[in-house]
C-alpha atoms as a PDB file:
ATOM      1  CA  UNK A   1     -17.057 -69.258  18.268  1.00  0.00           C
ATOM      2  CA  UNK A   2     -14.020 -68.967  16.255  1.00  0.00           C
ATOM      3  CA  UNK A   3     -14.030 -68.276  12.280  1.00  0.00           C
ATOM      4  CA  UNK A   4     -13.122 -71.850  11.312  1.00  0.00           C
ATOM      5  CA  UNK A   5     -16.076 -72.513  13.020  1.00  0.00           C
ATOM      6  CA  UNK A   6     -18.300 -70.215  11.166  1.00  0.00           C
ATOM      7  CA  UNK A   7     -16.151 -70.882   7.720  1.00  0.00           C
ATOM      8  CA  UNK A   8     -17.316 -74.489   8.666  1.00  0.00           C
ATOM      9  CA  UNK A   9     -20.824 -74.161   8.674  1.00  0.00           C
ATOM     10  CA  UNK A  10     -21.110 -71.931   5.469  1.00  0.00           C
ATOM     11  CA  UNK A  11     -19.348 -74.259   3.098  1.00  0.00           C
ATOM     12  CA  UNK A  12     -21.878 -77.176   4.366  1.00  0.00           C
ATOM     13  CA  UNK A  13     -25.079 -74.648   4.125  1.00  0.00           C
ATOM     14  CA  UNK A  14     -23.586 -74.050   0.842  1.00  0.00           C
ATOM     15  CA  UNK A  15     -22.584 -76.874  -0.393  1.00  0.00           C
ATOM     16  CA  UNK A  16     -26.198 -78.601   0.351  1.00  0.00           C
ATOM     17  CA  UNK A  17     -27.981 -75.075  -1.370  1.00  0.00           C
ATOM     18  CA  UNK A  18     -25.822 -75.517  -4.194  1.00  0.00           C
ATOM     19  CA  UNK A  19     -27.127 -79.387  -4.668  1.00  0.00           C
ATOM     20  CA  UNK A  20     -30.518 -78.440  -4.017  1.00  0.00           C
ATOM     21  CA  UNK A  21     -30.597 -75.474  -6.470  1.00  0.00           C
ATOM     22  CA  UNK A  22     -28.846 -77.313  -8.860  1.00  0.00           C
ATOM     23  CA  UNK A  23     -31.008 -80.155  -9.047  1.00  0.00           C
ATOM     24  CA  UNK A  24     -33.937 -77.838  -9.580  1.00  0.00           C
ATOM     25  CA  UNK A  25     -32.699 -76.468 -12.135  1.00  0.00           C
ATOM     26  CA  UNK A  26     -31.426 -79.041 -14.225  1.00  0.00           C
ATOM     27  CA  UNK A  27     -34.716 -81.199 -12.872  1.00  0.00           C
ATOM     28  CA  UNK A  28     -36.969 -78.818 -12.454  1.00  0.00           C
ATOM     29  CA  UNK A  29     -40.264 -80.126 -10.381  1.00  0.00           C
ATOM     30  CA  UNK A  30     -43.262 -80.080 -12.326  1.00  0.00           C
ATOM     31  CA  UNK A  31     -45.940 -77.954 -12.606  1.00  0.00           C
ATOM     32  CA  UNK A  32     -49.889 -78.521 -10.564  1.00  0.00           C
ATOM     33  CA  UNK A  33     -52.636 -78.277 -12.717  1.00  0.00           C
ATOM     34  CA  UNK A  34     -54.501 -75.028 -11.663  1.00  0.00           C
ATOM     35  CA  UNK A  35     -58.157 -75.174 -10.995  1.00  0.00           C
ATOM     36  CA  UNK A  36     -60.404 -73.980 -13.268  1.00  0.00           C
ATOM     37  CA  UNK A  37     -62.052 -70.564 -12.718  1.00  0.00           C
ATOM     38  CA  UNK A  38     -64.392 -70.814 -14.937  1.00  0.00           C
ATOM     39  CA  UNK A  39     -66.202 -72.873 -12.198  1.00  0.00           C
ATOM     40  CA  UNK A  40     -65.548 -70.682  -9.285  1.00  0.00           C
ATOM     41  CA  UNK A  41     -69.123 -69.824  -7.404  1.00  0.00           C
ATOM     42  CA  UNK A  42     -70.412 -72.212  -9.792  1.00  0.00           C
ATOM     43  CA  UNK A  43     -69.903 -75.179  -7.550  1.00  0.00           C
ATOM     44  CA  UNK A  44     -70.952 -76.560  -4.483  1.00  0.00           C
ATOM     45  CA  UNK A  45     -69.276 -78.647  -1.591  1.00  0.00           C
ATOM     46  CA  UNK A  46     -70.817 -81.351  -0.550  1.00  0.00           C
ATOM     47  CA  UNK A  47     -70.227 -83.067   2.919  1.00  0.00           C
ATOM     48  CA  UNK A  48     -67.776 -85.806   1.933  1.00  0.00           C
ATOM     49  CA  UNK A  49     -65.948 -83.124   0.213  1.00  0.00           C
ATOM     50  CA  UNK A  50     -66.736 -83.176  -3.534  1.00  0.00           C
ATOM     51  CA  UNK A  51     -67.339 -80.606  -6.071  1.00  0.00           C
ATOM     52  CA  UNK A  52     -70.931 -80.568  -7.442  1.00  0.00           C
ATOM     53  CA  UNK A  53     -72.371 -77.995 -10.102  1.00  0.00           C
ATOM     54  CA  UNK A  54     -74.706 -75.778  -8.063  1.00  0.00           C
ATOM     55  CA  UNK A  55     -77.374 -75.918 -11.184  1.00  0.00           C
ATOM     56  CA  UNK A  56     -78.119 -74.438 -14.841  1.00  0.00           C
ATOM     57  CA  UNK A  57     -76.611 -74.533 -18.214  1.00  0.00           C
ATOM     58  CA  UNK A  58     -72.985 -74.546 -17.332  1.00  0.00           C
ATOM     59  CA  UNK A  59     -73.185 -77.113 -14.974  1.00  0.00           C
ATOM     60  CA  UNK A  60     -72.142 -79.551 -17.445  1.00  0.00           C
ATOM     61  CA  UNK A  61     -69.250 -77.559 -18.364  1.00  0.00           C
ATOM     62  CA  UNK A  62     -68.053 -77.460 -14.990  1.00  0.00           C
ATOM     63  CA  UNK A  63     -68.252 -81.176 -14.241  1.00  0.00           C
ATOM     64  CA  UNK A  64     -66.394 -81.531 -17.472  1.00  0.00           C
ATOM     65  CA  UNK A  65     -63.985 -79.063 -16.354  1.00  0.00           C
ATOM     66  CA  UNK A  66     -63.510 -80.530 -13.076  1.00  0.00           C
ATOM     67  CA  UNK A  67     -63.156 -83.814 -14.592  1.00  0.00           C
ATOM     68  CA  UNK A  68     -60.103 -82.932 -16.224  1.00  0.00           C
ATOM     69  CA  UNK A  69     -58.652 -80.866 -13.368  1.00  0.00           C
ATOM     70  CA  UNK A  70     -58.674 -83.991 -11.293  1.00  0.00           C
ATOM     71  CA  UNK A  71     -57.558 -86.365 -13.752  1.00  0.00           C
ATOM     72  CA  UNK A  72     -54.927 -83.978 -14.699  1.00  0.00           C
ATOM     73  CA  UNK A  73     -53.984 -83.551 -10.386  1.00  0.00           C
ATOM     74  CA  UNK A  74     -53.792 -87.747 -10.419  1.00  0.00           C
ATOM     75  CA  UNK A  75     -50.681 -87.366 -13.321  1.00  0.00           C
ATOM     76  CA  UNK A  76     -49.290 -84.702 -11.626  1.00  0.00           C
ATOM     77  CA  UNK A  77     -49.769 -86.443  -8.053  1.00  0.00           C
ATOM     78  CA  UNK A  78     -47.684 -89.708  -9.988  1.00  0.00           C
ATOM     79  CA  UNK A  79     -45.615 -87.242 -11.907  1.00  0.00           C
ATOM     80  CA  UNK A  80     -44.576 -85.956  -8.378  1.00  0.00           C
ATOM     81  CA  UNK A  81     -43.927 -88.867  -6.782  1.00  0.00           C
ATOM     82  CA  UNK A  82     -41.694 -89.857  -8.999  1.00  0.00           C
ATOM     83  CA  UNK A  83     -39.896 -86.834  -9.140  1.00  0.00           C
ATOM     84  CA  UNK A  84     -39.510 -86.968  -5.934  1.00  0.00           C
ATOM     85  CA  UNK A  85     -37.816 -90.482  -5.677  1.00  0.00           C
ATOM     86  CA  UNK A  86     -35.354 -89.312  -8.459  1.00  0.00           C
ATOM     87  CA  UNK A  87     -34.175 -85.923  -6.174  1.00  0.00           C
ATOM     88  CA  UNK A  88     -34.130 -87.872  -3.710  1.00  0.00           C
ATOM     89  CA  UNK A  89     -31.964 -90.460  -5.133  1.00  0.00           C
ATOM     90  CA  UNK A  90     -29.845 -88.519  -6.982  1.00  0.00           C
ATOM     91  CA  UNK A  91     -29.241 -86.253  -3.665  1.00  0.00           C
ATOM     92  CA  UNK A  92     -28.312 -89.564  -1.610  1.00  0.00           C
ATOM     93  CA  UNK A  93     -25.526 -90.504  -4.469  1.00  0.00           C
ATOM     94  CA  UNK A  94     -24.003 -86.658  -3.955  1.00  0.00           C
ATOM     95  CA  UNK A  95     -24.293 -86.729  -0.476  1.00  0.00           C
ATOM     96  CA  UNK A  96     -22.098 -89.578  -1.006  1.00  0.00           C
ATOM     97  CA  UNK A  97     -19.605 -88.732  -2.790  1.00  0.00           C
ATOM     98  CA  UNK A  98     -19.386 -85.372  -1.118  1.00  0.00           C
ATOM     99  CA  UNK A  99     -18.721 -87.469   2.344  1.00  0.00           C
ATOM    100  CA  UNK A 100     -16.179 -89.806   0.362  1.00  0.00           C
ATOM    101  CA  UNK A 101     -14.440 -86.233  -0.554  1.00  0.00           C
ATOM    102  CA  UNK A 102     -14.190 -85.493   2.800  1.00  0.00           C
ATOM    103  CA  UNK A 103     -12.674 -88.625   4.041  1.00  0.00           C
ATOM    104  CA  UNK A 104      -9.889 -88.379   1.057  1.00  0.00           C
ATOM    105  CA  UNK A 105      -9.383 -84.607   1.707  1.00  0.00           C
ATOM    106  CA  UNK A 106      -9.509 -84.925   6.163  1.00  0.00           C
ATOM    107  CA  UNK A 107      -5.447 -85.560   6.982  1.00  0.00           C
ATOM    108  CA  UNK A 108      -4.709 -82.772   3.994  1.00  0.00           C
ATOM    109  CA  UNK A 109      -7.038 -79.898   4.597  1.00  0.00           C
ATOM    110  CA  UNK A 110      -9.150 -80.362   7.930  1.00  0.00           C
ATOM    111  CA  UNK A 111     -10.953 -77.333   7.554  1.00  0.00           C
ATOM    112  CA  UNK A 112     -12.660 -77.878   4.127  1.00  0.00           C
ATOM    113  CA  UNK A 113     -13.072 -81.519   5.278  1.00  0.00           C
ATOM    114  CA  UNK A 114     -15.850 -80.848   8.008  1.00  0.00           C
ATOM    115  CA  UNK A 115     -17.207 -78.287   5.628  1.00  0.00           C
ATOM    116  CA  UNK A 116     -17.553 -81.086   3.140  1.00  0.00           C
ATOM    117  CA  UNK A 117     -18.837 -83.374   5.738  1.00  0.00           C
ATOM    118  CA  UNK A 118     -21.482 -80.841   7.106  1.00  0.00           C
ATOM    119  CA  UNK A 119     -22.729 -80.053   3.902  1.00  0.00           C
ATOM    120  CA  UNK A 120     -23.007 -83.810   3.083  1.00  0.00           C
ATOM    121  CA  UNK A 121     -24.341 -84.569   6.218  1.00  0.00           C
ATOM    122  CA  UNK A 122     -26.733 -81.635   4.932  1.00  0.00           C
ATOM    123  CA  UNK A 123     -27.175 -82.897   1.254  1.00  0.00           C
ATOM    124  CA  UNK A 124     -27.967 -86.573   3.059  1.00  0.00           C
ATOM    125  CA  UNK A 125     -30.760 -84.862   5.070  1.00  0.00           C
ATOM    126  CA  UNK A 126     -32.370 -83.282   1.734  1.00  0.00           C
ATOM    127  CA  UNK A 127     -32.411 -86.170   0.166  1.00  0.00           C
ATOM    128  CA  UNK A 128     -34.344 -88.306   3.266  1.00  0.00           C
ATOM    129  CA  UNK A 129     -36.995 -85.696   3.246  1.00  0.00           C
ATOM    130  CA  UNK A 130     -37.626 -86.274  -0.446  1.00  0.00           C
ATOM    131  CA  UNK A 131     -37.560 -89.384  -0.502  1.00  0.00           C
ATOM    132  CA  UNK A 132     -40.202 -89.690   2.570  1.00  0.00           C
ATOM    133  CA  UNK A 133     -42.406 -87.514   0.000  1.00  0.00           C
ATOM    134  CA  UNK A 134     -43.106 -90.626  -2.180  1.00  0.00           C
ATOM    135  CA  UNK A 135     -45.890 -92.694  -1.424  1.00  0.00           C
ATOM    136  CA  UNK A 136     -43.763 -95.951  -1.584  1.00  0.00           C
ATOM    137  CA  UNK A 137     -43.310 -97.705   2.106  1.00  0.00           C
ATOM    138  CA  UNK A 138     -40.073 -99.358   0.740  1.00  0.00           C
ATOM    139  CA  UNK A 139     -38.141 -96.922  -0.744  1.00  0.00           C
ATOM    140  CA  UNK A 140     -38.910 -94.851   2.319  1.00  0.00           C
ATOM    141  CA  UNK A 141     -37.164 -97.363   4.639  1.00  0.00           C
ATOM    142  CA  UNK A 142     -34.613 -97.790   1.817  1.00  0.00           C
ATOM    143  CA  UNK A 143     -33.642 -94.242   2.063  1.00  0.00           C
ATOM    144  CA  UNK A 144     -33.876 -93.937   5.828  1.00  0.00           C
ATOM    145  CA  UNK A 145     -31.688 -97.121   5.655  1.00  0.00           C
ATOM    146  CA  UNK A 146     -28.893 -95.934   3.080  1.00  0.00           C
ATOM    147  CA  UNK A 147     -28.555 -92.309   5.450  1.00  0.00           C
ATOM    148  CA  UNK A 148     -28.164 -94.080   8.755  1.00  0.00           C
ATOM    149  CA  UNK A 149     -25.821 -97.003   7.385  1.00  0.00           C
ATOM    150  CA  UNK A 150     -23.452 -93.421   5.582  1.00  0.00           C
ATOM    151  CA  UNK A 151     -24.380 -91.699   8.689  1.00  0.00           C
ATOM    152  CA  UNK A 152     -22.801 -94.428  10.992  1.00  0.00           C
ATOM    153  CA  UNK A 153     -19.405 -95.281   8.390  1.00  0.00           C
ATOM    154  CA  UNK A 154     -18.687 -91.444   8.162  1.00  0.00           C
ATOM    155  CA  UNK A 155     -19.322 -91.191  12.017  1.00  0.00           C
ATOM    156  CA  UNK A 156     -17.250 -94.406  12.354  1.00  0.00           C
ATOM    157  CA  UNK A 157     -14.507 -92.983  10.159  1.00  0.00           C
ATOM    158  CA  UNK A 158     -14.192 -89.269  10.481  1.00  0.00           C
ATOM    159  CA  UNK A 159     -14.559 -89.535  14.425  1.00  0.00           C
ATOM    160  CA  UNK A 160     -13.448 -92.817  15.456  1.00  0.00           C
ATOM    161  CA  UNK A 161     -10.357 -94.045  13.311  1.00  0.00           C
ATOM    162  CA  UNK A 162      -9.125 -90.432  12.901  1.00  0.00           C
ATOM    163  CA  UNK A 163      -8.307 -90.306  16.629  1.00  0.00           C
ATOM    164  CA  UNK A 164      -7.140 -94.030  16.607  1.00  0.00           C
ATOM    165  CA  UNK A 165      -4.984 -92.954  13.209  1.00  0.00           C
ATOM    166  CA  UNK A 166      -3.991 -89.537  15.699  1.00  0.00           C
ATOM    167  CA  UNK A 167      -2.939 -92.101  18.340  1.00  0.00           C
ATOM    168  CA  UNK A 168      -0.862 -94.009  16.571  1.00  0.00           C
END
């Protein structure tokens, strides 16, 4: 294993990190509601899996409480959803453009080229994953769809036209 190798493989880990981190923190996920614990011992589970008051006074209180905890986990389930489509689409576009840097920068400086491409590759791999987080079938497929078709033209160009442009 030779040190262009290695040098390789840490520009795309970092280049990928650096997207990731940086979309967190300039899109920061949001926050789950946290369950109440006022109610804590104060509840029962029943066999489908619902929270019941066990009895008394508070038991009210708790059902209101719980009430609002799950209405407030339903936003947050939609708030994360969509924040996940947006990482996910916004990590797709860089992967993109990192891989088009690559192409433009591959006859001039090899080395940083596959660094760009693994960590675009990389970038490309984030964004699938986040975008299979959503609960929307079709911009599932969309994503999986948009990472095979720059998977294939980067494959197609970096591999296959560079040796028929080394040929010639």
């Amino acid at each position: 294993m030779g040190l262009k190798f290695l040098y390789t493989i840490f520009v795309g880990l970092l280049i990928a990190s650096f997207v990731g981190f940086g979309i967190e923190a300039f899109y920061p996920t949001p926050s789950q509601p946290e369950y109440p614990t006022a109610c804590e011992g104060k509840m029962s589970m029943t066999p489908d899996g619902t929270s019941v008051p066990v009895s008394g006074s508070e038991s009210e209180e708790c059902n209101q409480l719980i009430k609002e905890y799950n209405a407030a986990g339903d936003r947050y389930q939609e708030e994360n959803n969509i924040h996940n489509r947006n990482v996910s689409l916004i990590s797709l576009v860089v992967s993109v453009i990192i891989l088009a840097a690559s192409l433009a920068l591959a006859h001039k400086l090899n080395i940083l080229a596959d660094g760009l491409v693994l960590g675009g590759t990389l970038t490309l791999f984030y964004g699938i994953i986040r975008g299979l987080m959503t609960d929307q079938a079709g911009y599932r497929f969309a994503v999986v769809s948009v990472g095979l078709l720059a998977t294939l033209v980067i494959g197609y160009l970096k591999f296959v036209r560079g040796k028929e442009d080394s040929a010639n």
